[in-house]
Each structure stands twice: as structure tokens, then as C-alpha cells.
C-alpha atoms as a PDB file:
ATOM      1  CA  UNK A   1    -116.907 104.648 -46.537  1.00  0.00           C
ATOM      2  CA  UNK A   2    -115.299 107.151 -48.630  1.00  0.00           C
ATOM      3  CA  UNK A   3    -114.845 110.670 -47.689  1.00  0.00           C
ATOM      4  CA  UNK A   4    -115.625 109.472 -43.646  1.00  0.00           C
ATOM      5  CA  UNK A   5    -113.463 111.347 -41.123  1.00  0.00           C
ATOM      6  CA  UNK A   6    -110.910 108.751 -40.176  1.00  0.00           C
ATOM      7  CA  UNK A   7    -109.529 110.270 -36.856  1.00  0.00           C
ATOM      8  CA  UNK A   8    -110.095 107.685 -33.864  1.00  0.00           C
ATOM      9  CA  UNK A   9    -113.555 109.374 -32.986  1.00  0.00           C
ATOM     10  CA  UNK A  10    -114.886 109.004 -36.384  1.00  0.00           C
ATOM     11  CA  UNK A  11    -116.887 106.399 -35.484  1.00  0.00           C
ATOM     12  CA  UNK A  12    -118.907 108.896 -32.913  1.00  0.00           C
ATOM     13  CA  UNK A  13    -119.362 111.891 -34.837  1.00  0.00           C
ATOM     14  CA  UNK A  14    -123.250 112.282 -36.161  1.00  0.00           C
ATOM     15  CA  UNK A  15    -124.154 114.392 -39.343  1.00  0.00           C
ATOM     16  CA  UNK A  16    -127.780 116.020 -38.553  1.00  0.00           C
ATOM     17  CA  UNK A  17    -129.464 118.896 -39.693  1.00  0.00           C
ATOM     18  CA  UNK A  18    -128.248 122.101 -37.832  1.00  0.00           C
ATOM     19  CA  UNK A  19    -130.938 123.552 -35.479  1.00  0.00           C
ATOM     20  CA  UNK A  20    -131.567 126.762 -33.315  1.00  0.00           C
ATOM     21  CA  UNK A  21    -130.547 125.093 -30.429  1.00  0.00           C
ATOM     22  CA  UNK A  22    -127.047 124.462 -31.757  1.00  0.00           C
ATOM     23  CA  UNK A  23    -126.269 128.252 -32.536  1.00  0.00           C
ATOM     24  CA  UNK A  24    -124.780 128.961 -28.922  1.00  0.00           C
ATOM     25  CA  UNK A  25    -122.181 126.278 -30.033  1.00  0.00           C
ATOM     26  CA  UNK A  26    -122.236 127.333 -33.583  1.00  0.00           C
ATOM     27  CA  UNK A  27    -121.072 130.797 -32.054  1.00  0.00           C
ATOM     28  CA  UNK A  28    -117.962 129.121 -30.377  1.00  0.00           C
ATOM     29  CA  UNK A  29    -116.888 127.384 -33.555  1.00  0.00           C
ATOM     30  CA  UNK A  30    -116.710 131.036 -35.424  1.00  0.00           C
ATOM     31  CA  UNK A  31    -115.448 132.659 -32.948  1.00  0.00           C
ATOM     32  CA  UNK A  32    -112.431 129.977 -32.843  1.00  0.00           C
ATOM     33  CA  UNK A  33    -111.821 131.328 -36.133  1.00  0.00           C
ATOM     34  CA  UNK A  34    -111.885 135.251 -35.103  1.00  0.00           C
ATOM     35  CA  UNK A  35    -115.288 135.412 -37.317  1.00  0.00           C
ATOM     36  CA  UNK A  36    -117.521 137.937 -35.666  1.00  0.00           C
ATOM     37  CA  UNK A  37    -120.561 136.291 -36.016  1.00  0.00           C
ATOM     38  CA  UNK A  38    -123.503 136.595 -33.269  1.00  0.00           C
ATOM     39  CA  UNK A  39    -125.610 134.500 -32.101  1.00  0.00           C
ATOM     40  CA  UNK A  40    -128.626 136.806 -34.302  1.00  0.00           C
ATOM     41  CA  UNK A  41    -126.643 136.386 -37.345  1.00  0.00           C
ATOM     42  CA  UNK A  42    -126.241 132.592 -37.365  1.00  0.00           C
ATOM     43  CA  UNK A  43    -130.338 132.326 -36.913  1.00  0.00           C
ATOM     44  CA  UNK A  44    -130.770 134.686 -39.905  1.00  0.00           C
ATOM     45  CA  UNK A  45    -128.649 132.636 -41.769  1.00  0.00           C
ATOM     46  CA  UNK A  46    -130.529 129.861 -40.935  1.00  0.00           C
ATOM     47  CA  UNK A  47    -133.706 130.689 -41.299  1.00  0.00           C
ATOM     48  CA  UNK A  48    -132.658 131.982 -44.985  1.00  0.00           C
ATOM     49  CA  UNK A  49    -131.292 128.503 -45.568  1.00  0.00           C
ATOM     50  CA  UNK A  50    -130.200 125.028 -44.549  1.00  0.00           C
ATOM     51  CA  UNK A  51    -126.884 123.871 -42.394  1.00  0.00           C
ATOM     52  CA  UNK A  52    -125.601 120.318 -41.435  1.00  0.00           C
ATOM     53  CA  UNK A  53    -124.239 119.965 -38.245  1.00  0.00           C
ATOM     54  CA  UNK A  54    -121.483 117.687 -36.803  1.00  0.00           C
ATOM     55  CA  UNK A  55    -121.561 116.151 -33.621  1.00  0.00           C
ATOM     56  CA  UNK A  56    -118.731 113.996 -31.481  1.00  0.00           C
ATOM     57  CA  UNK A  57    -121.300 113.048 -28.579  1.00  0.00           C
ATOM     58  CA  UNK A  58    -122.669 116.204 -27.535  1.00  0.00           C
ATOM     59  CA  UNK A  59    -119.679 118.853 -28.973  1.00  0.00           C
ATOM     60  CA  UNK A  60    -120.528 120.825 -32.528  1.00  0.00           C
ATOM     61  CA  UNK A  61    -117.521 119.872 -34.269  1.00  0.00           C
ATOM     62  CA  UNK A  62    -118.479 120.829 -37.408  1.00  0.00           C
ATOM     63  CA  UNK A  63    -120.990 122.853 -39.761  1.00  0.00           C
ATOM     64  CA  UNK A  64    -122.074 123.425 -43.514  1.00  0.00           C
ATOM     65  CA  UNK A  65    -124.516 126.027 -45.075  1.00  0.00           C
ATOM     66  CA  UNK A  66    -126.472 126.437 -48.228  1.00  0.00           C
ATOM     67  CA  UNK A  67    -129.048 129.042 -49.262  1.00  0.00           C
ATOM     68  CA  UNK A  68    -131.127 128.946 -52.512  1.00  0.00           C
ATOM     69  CA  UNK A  69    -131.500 132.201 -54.245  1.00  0.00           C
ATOM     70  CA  UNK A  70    -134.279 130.922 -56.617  1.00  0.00           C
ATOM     71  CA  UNK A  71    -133.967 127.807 -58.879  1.00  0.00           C
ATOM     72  CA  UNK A  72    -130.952 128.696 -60.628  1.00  0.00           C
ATOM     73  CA  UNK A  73    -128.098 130.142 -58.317  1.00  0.00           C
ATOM     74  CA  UNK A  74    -127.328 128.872 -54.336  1.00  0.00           C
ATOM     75  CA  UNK A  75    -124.467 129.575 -52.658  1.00  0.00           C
ATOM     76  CA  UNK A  76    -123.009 127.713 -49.537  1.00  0.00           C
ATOM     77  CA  UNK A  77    -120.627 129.004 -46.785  1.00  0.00           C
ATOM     78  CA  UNK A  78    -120.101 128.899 -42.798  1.00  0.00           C
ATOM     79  CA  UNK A  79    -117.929 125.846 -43.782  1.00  0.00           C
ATOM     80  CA  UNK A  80    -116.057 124.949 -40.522  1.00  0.00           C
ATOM     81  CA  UNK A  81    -114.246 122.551 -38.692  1.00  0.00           C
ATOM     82  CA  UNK A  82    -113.154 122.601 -34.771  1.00  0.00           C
ATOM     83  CA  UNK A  83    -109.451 122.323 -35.169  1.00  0.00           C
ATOM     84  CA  UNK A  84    -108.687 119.488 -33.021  1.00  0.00           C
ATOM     85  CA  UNK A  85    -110.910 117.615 -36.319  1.00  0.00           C
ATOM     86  CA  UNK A  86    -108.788 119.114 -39.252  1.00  0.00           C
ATOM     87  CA  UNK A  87    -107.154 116.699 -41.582  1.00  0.00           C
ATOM     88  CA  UNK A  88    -109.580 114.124 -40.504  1.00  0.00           C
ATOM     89  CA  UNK A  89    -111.736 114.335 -43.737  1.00  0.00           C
ATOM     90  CA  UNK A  90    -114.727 115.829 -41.690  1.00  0.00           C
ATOM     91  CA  UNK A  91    -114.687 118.995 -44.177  1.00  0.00           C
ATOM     92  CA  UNK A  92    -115.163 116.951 -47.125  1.00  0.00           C
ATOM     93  CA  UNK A  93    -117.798 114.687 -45.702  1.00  0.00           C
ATOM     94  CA  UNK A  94    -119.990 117.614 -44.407  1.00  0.00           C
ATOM     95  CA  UNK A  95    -119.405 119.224 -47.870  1.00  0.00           C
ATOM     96  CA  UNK A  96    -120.459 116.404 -49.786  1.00  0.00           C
ATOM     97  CA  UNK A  97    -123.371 115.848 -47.768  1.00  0.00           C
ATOM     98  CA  UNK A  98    -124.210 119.775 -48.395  1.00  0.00           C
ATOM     99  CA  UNK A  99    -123.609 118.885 -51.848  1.00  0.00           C
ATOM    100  CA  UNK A 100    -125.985 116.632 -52.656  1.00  0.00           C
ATOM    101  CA  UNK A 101    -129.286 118.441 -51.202  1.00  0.00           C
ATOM    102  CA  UNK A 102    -128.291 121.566 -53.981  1.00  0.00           C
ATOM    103  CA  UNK A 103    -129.837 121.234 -57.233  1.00  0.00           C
ATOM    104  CA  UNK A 104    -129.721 124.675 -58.608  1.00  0.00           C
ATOM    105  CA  UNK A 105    -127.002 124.517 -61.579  1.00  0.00           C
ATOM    106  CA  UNK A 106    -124.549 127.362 -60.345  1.00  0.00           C
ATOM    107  CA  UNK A 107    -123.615 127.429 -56.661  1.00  0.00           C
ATOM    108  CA  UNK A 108    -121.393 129.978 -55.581  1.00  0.00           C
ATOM    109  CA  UNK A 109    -119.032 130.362 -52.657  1.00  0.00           C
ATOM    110  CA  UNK A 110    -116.302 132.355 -51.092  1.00  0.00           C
ATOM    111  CA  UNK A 111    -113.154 130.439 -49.758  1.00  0.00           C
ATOM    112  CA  UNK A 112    -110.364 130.938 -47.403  1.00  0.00           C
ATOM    113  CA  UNK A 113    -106.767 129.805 -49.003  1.00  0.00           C
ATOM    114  CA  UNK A 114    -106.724 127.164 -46.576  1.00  0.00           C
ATOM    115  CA  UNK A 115    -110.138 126.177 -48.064  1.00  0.00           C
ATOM    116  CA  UNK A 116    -109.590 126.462 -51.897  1.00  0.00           C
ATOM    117  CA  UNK A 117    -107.701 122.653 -52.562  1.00  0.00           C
ATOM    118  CA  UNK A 118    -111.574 121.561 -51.041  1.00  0.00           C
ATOM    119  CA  UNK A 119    -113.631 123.447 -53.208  1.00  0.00           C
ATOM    120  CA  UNK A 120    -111.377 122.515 -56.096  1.00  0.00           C
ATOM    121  CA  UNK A 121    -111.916 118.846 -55.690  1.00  0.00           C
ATOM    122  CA  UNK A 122    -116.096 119.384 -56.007  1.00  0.00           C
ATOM    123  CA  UNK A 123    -115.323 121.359 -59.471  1.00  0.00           C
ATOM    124  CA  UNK A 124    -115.399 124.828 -58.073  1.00  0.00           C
ATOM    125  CA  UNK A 125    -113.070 127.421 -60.311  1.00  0.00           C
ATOM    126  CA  UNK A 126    -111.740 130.911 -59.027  1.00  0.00           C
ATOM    127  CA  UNK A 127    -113.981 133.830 -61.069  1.00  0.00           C
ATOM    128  CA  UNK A 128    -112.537 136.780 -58.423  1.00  0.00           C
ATOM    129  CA  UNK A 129    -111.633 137.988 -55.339  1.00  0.00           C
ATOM    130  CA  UNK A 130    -113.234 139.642 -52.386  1.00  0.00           C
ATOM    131  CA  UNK A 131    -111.836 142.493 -49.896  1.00  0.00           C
ATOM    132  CA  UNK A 132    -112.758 142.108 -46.281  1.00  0.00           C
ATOM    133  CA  UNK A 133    -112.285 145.923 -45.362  1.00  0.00           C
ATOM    134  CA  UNK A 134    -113.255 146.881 -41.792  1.00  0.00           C
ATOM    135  CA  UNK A 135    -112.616 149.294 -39.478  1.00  0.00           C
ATOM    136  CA  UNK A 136    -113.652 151.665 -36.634  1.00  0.00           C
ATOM    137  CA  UNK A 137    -116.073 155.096 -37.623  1.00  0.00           C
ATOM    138  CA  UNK A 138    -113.855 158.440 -36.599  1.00  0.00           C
ATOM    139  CA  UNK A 139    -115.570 159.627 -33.257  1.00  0.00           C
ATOM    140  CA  UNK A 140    -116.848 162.662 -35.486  1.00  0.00           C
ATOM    141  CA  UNK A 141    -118.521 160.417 -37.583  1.00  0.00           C
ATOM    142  CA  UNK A 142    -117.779 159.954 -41.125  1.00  0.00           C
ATOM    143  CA  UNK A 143    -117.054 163.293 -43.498  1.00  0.00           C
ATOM    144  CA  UNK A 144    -120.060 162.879 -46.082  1.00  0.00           C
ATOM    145  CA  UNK A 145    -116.813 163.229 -49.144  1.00  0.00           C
ATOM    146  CA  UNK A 146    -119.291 162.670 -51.946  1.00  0.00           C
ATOM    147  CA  UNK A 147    -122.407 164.127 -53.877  1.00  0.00           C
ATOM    148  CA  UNK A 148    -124.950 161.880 -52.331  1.00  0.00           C
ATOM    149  CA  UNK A 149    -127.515 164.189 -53.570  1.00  0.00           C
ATOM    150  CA  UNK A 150    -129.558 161.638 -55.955  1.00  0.00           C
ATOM    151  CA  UNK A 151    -129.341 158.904 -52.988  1.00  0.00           C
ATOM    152  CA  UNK A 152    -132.280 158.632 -50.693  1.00  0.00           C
ATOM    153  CA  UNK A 153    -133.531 156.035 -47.820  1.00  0.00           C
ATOM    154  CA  UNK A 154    -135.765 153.617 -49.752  1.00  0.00           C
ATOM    155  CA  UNK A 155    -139.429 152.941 -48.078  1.00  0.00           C
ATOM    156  CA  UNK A 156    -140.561 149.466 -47.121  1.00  0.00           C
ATOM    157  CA  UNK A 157    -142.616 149.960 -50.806  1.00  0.00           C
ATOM    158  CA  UNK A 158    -139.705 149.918 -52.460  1.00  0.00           C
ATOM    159  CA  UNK A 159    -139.092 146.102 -52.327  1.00  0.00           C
ATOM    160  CA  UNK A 160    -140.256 144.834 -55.245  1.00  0.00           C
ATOM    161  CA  UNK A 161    -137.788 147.475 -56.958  1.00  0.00           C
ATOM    162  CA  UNK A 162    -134.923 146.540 -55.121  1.00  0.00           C
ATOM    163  CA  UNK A 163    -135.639 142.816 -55.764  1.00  0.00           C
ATOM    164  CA  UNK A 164    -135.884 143.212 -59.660  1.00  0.00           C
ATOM    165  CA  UNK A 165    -132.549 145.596 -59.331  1.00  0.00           C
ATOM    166  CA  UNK A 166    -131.199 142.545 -57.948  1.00  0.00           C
ATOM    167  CA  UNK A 167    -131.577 140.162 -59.767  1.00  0.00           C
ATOM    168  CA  UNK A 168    -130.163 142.205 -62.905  1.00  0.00           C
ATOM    169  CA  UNK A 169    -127.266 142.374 -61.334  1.00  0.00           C
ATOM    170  CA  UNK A 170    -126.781 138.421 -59.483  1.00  0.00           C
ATOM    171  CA  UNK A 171    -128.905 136.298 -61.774  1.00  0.00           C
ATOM    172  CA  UNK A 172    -130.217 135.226 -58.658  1.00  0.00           C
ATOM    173  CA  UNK A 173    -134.052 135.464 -56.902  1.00  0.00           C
ATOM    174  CA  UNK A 174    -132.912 137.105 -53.487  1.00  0.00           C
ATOM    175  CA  UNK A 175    -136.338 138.527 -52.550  1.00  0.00           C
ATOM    176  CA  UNK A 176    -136.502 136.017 -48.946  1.00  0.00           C
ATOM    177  CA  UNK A 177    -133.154 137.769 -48.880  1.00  0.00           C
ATOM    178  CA  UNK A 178    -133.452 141.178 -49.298  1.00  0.00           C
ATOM    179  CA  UNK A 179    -136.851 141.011 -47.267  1.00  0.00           C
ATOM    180  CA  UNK A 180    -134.864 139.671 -44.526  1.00  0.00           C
ATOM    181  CA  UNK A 181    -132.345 142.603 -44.516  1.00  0.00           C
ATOM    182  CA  UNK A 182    -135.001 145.257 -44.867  1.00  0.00           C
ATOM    183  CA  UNK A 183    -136.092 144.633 -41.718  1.00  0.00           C
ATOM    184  CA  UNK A 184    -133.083 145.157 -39.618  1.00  0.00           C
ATOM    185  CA  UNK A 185    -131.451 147.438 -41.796  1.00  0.00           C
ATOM    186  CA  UNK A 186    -131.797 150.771 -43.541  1.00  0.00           C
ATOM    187  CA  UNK A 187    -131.640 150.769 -47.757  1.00  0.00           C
ATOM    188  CA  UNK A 188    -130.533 154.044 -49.898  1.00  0.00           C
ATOM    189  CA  UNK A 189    -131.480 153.979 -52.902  1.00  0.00           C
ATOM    190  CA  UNK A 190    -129.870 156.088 -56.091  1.00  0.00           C
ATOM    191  CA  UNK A 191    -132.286 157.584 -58.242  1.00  0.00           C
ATOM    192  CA  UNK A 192    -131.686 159.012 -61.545  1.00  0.00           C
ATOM    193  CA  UNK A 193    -134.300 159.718 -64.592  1.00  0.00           C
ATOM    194  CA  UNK A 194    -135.208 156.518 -65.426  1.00  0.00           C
ATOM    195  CA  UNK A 195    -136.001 155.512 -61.889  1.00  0.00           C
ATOM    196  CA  UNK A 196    -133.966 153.463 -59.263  1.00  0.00           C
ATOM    197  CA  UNK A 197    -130.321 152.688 -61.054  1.00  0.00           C
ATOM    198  CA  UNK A 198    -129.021 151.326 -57.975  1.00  0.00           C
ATOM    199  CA  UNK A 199    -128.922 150.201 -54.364  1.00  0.00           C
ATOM    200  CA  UNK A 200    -126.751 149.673 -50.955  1.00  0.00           C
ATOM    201  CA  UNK A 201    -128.285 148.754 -47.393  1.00  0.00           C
ATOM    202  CA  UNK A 202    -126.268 148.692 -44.078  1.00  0.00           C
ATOM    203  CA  UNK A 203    -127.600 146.578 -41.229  1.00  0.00           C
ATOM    204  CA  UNK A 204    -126.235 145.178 -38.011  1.00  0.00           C
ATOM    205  CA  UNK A 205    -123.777 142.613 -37.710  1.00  0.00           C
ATOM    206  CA  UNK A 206    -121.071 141.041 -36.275  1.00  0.00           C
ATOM    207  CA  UNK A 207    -119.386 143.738 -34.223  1.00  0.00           C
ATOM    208  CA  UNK A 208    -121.277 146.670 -35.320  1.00  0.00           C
ATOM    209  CA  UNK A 209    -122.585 147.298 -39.267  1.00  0.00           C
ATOM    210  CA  UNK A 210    -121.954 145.662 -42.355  1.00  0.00           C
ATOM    211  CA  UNK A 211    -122.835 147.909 -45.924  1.00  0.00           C
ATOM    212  CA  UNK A 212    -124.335 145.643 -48.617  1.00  0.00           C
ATOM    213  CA  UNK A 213    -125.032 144.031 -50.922  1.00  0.00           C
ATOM    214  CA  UNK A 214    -124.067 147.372 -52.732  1.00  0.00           C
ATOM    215  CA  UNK A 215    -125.695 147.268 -56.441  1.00  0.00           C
ATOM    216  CA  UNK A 216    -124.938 149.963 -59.135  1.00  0.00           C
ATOM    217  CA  UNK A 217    -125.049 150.836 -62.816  1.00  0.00           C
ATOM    218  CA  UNK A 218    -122.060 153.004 -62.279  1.00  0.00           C
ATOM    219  CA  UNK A 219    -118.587 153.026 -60.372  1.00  0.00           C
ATOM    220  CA  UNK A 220    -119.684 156.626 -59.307  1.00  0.00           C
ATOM    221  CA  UNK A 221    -123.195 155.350 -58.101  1.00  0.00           C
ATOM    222  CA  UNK A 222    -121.857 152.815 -55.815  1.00  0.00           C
ATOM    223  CA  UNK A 223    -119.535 154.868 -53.907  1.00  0.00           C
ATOM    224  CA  UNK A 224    -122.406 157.472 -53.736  1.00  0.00           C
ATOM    225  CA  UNK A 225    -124.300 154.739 -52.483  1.00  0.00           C
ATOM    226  CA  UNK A 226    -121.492 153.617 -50.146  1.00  0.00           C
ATOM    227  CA  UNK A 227    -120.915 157.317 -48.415  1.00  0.00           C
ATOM    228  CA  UNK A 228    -124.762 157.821 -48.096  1.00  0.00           C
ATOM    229  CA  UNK A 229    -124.258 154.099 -45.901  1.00  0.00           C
ATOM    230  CA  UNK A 230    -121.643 156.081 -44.086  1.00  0.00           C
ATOM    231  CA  UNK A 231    -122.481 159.011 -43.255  1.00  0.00           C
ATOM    232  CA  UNK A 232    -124.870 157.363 -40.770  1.00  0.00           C
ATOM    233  CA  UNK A 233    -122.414 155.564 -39.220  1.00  0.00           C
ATOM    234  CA  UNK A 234    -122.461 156.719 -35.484  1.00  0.00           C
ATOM    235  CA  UNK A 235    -118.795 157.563 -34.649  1.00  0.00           C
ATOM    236  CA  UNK A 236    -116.747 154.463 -33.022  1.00  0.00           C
ATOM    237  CA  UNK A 237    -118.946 152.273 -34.452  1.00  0.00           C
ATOM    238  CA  UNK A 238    -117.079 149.015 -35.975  1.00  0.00           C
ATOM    239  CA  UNK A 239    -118.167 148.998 -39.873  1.00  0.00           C
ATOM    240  CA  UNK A 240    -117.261 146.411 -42.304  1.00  0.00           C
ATOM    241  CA  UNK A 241    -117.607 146.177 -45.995  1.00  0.00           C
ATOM    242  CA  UNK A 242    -117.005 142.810 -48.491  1.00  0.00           C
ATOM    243  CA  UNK A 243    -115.992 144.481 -51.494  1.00  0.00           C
ATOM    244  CA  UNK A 244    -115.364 142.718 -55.001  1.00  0.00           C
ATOM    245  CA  UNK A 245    -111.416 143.293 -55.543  1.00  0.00           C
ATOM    246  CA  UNK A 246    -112.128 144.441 -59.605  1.00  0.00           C
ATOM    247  CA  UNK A 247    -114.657 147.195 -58.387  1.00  0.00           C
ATOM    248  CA  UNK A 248    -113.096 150.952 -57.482  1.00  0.00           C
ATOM    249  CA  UNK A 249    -115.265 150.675 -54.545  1.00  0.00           C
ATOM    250  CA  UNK A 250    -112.533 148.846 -52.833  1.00  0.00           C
ATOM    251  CA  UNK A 251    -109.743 151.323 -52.555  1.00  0.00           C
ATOM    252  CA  UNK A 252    -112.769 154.213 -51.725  1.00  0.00           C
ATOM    253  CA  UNK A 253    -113.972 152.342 -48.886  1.00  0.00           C
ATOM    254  CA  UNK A 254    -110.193 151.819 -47.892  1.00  0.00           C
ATOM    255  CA  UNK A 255    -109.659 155.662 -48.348  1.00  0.00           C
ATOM    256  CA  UNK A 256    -111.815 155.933 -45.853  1.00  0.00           C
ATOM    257  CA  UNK A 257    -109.757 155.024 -43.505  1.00  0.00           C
ATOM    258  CA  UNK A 258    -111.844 151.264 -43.481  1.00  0.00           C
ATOM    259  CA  UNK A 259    -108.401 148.793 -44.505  1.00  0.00           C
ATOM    260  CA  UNK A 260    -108.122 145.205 -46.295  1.00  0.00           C
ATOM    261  CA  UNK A 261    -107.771 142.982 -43.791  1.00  0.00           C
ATOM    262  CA  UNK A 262    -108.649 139.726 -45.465  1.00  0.00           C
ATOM    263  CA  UNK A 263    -108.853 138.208 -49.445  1.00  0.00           C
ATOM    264  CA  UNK A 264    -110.695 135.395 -50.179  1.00  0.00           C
ATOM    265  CA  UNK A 265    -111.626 133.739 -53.907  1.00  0.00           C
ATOM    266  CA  UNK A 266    -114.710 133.877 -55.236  1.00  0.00           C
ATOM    267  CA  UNK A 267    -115.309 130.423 -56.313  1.00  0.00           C
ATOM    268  CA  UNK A 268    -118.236 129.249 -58.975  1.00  0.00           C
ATOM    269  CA  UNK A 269    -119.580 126.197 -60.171  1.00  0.00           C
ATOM    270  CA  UNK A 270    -121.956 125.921 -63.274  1.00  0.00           C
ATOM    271  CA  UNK A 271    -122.816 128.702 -65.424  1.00  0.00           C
ATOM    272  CA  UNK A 272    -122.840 131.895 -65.329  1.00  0.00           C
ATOM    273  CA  UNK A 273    -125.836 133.310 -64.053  1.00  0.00           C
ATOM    274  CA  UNK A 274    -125.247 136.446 -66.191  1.00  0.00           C
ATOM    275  CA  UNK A 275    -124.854 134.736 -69.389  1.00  0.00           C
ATOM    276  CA  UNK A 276    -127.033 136.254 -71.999  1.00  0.00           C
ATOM    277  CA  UNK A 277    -128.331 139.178 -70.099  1.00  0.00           C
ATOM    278  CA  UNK A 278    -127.187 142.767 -70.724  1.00  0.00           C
ATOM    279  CA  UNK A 279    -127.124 145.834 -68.670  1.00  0.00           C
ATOM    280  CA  UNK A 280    -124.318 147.674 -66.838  1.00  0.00           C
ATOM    281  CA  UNK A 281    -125.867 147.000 -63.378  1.00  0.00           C
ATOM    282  CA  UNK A 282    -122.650 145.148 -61.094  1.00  0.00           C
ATOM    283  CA  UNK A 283    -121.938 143.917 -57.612  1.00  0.00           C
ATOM    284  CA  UNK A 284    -120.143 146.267 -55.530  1.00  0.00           C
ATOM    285  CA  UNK A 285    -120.495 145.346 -52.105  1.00  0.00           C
ATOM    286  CA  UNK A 286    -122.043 141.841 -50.940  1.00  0.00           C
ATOM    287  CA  UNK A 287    -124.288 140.629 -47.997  1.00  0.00           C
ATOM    288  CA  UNK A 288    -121.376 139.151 -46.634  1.00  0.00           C
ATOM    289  CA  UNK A 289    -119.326 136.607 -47.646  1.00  0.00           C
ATOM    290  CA  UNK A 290    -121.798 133.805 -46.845  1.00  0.00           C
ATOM    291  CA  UNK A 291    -124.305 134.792 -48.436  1.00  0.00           C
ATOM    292  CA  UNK A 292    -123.154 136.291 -51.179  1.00  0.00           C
END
């Protein structure tokens, strides 16, 4: 069958749905890669979405995962192979599997150079590039370098706001999303006279915090937002940031003494989400590069 791994254990590998009891193994497989992902963030991934899993008897070998941000935008990611099972066309069949439960009409992803030839092949195009910045806080903390005067910690009430700011901004319904995040994490919004003009949340992950999604009507809003993320920061802490290579937000942050340690290509297929809508509201930081 086309697109079948073809190594000599092809005939024993299983595609099944990926479960909670497979995240202990799904941790292995990331951390293989030198992905920082915990145990807690694979299960919020999953419960946001769906993953395939591959099995050779009882080893993960492989995984796939897709998230629906409403009817019209998913995006997929934790695409990964155990490297003893590269070349063997496992990739592709887990992708195409992932493929065909997605029906919204754009799906976007983020993809390794390794991983772009892949994506290619199912009709994804390059629309950008992402920074992976990430560092350690000073011990001090960090200095609070900006006016972060018109940014303020959101309420739980807030939600519905943030959600609508959102989806300006994506195209994309990420209330289960957001919701998610707004209970581990802490949001600042930025106020000005018309109300909220823009958003940034930091939360737990990996080895210590990631800031965003980052959302702004302005350049100067979302690195306000950024520092107010910041200055919370307990010193030492490990703090990363996924940071859309076009926006100015990505040499702040790396002012900060926060470096690029990793590019990767935004990758899109279908429309535009955006097309037709106006407003100046952008992306400046996202969720991560999973999720978007």
C-alpha cells in the first residue's frame, strides 16, 4: 500500500488513536528530539485535540497531532518519528492518516527544515518564519524597560474579550484554547480608550514559562505586553518565547538577553484566514509552535 513504512518491521507497526496512557512514551519521543515537553503539556495538547499514535509491538514509534480552532482554520504539529524509523515512510503515513480526519479548509503548521520536503508534498507553502527565543531570567529578575502603564492582569471575566481579540487577529475560534490557558496561566491585557486593543498570557511549560500567544494592534503594544509577561518572571526561571520573525517583537525579546535558538517555517494550506477582514490587530507571540 502506498505511503506504508517499508522498513523490515513495517508489517508490525499499528496506527491507533493516541491515548493518555501513551504520554509517558510520548515524553521519551520529544525528549529524543531535545523538545522540552512534559508529561502536563502533552495531555493539554491532547485534550485540545486529536493525535495518532504508532506502535512496533508495544514501543511508540511514532505520533501526529491536529487541533481544530473552529470550522475554518486547524493546525497540526508534534509530528515525530523515533529515529531508528526515519526514511521508512512512517512520517508520511501518520501524516496522511492525520490528513484525512481535517476538514477545515486552511490548516496551518510549523516545520523543522528537516520536515519541510513532507509538508511540501501534502500542498503546504512557506507564508513566514518563527523565532524560538529562550533563555534563563537574570537572578534579579527582569528590569521592567518599558511603559507598561496601560497593561493590566485580565480577570477570569475577561474571556469572552480575549476570545473575540483573537479571532481578529488568527481567523480562527480559539475559545477551548484560550480557556485552557487561562487556567494555568496569568493574561495582561492592554487597555487603551476604546477598550482592550490587545493581549499576551504566560503560563507554564516545558522547562519553566512560555509568553503567548501575544496579540496587538501595535508593535509598541506587544512589547508592552511582552515586558508586563516579564517582569513577573521569578529570577532563574527558564522563559521561552515563539516569536513571528517579521514582528519587532523578536529582536526586543532577544534584547533581553532571551536569544534565537531555533527557525522554523510557517507553513499554510488553503486560504487565508484573514482574507477580507480589516484591522491592524497581528500575531506577535504564539501558544507555541504546535498550536499555533
Amino acid at each position: 500500500m502506498a505511503h506504508e513504512p517499508k522498513n523490515a518491521k513495517a508489517s508490525a507497526v499499528r496506527f491507533v488513536e493516541l491515548r493518555d496512557a501513551d504520554l509517558p512514551q510520548a515524553c521519551l519521543l520529544s525528549a529524543a528530539e531535545g523538545w522540552p515537553h512534559r508529561e502536563e503539556d502533552w495531555r493539554f495538547m491532547l485534550q485540545l485535540g486529536e493525535g495518532l499514535a504508532a506502535f512496533d509491538g508495544g514501543q511508540l514509534i511514532g505520533t501526529a497531532m491536529a487541533w481544530p480552532f473552529g470550522e475554518a482554520v486547524s493546525t497540526v504539529g508534534m509530528v515525530l518519528v523515533h529515529s531508528q524509523h526515519r526514511g521508512s515512510g512512517l512520517g508520511k503515513a501518520l501524516f496522511m492518516r492525520l490528513m484525512a480526519r481535517i476538514h477545515a479548509p486552511t490548516i496551518l503548521l510549523h516545520a523543522t527544515d528537516q520536515a519541510v520536503s513532507l509538508y511540501r508534498a501534502f500542498d503546504f507553502k512557506p507564508v513566514g518564519q518563527v523565532r524560538q527565543c529562550q533563555g534563563e531570567a537574570p537572578q534579579q529578575g527582569f528590569a521592567r524597560s518599558e511603559d507598561i502603564c496601560a497593561v493590566r492582569i485580565l480577570e477570569p471575566s475577561a474571556l469572552e474579550d480575549i476570545v473575540e481579540l483573537d479571532a481578529r487577529a488568527t481567523g480562527a475560534d480559539r475559545r477551548d484554547l484560550l480557556s485552557g490557558i487561562s487556567r494555568m496561566g496569568c493574561f495582561y491585557g492592554l487597555h487603551g480608550e476604546n477598550g482592550l486593543r490587545g493581549y499576551a498570557v504566560s503560563r507554564p511549560f516545558g522547562r519553566g514559562v512560555q509568553v503567548g500567544p501575544v496579540v496587538a494592534d501595535s508593535d509598541a503594544g506587544a512589547v508592552a505586553l511582552a515586558a508586563a509577561c516579564l517582569s513577573e518572571a521569578p529570577g532563574g526561571c527558564h522563559v521561552r518565547f515563539d516569536v513571528p520573525a517579521e514582528s519587532p517583537l523578536a529582536d526586543w525579546v532577544q534584547a533581553q538577553g532571551l536569544p534565537a535558538v531555533g527557525l522554523v517555517t510557517r507553513m499554510q494550506r488553503g486560504p487565508d484566514p484573514l482574507d477580507g477582514r480589516e484591522g491592524a490587530l497581528q500575531v506577535h507571540g504564539l501558544a507555541s509552535q504546535a498550536l499555533g
